[in-house]
C-alpha atoms as a PDB file:
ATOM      1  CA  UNK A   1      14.758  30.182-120.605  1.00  0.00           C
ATOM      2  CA  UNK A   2      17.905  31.005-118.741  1.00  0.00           C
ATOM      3  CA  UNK A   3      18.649  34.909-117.762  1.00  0.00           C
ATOM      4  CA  UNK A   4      22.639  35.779-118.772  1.00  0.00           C
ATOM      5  CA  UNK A   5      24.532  38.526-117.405  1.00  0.00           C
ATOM      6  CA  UNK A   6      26.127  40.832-120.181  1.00  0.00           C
ATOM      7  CA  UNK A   7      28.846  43.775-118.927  1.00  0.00           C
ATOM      8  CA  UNK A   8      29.690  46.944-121.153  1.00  0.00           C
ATOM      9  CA  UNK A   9      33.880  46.557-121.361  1.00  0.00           C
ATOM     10  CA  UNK A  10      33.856  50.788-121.455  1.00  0.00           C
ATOM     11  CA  UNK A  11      31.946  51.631-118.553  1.00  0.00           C
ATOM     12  CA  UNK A  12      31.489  48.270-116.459  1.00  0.00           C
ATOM     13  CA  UNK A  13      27.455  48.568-116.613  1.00  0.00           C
ATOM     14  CA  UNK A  14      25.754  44.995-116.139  1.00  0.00           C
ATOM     15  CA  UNK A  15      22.203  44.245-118.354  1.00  0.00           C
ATOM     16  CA  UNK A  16      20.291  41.003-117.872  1.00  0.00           C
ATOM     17  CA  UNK A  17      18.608  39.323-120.346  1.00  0.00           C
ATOM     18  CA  UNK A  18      16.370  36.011-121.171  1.00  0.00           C
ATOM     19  CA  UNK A  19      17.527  34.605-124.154  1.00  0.00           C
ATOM     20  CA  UNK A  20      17.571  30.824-125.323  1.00  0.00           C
ATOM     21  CA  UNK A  21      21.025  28.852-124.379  1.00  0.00           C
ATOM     22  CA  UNK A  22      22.035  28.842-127.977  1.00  0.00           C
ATOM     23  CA  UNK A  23      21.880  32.656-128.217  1.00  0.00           C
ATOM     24  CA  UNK A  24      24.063  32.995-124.835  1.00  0.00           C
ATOM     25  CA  UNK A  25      27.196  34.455-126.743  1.00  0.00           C
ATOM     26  CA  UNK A  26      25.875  35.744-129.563  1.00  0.00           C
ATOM     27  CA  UNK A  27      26.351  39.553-129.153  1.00  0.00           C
ATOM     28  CA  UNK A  28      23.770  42.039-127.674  1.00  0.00           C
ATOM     29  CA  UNK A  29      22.451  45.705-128.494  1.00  0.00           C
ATOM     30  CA  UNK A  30      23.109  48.342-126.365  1.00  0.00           C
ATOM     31  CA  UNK A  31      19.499  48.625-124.566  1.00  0.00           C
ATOM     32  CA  UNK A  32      20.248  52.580-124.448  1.00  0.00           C
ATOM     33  CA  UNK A  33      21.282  52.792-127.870  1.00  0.00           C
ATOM     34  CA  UNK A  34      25.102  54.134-126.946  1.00  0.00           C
ATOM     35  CA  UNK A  35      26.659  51.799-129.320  1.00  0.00           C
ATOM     36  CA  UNK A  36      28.517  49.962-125.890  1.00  0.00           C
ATOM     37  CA  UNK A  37      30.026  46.554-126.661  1.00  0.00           C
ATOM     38  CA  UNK A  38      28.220  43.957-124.059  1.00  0.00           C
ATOM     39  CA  UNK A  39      29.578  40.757-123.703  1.00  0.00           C
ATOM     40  CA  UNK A  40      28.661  38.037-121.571  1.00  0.00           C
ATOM     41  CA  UNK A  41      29.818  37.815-117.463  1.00  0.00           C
ATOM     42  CA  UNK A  42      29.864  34.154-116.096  1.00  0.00           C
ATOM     43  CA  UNK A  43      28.040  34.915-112.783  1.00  0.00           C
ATOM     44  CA  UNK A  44      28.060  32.882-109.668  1.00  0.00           C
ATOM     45  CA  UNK A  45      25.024  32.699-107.450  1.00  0.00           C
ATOM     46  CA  UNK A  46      25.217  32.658-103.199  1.00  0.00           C
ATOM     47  CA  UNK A  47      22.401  31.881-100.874  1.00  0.00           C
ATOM     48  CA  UNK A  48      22.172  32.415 -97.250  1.00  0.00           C
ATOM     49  CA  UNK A  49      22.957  29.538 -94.983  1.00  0.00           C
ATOM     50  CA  UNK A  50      23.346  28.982 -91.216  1.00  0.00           C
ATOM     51  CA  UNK A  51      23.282  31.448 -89.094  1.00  0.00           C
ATOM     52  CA  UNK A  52      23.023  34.122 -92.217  1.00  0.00           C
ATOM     53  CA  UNK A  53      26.611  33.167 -93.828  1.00  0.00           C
ATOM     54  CA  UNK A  54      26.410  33.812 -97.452  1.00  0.00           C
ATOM     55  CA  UNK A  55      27.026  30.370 -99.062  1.00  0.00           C
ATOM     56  CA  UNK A  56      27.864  29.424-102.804  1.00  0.00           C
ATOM     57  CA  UNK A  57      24.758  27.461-103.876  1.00  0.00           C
ATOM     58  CA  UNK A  58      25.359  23.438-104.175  1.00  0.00           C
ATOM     59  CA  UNK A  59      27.738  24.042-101.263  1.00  0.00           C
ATOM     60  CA  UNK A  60      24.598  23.832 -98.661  1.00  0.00           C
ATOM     61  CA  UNK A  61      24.275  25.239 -95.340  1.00  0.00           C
ATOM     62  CA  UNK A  62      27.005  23.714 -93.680  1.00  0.00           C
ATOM     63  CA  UNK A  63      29.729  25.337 -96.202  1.00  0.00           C
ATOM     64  CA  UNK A  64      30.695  21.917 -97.477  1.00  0.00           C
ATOM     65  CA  UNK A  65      31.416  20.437 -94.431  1.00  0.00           C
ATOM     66  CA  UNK A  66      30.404  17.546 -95.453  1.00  0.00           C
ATOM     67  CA  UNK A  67      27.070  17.284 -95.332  1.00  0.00           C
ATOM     68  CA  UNK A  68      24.130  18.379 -92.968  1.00  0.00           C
ATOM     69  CA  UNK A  69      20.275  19.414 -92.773  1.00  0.00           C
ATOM     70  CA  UNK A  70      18.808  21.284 -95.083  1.00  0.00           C
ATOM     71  CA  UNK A  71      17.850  23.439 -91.972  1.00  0.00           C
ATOM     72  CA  UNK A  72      21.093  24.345 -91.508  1.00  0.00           C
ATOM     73  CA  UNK A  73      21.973  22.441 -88.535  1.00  0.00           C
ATOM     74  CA  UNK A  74      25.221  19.854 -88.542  1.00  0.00           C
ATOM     75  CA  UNK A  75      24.075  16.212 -89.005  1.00  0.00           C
ATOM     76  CA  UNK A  76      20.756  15.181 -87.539  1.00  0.00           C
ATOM     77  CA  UNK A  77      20.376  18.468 -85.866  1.00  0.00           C
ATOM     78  CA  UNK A  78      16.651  19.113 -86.897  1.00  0.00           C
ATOM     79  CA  UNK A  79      15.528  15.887 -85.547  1.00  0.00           C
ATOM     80  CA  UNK A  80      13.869  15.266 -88.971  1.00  0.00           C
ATOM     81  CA  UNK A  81      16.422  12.101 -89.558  1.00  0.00           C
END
């Protein structure tokens, strides 16, 4: 099951929560019981690359250069090819 991001339009606070895709943006109880209004944040995901850059993920290592090791190293660089 997928985990959404949800953010309170008052006060900006972000909840988490595991819920089936077909429940995504259906609307969620305050957790603390404030009566906030939650709706759902479209998140993006980053993973460290080469050389500790901060990448977005499907980009891979090399930043979308164009390709490259999983390792991190530009084309062949791992000797694993």
């Amino acid at each position: 099951m997928p985990i959404y991001e949800y953010q309170c339009e008052a006060d900006g606070t972000v909840i988490e929560l595991m819920r089936p895709m077909s429940d995504a943006d259906k609307p969620v109880s305050d957790p603390a019981g404030k009566g906030r209004r939650f709706t759902r944040k479209f998140s993006t995901f980053a993973a460290k690359g080469a050389e500790g850059r901060t990448v977005p993920l499907g980009m891979g290592a090399g930043g979308g250069s164009g390709g490259g090791c999983a390792c991190g190293k530009p084309h062949g660089g791992c000797g694993s090819h």
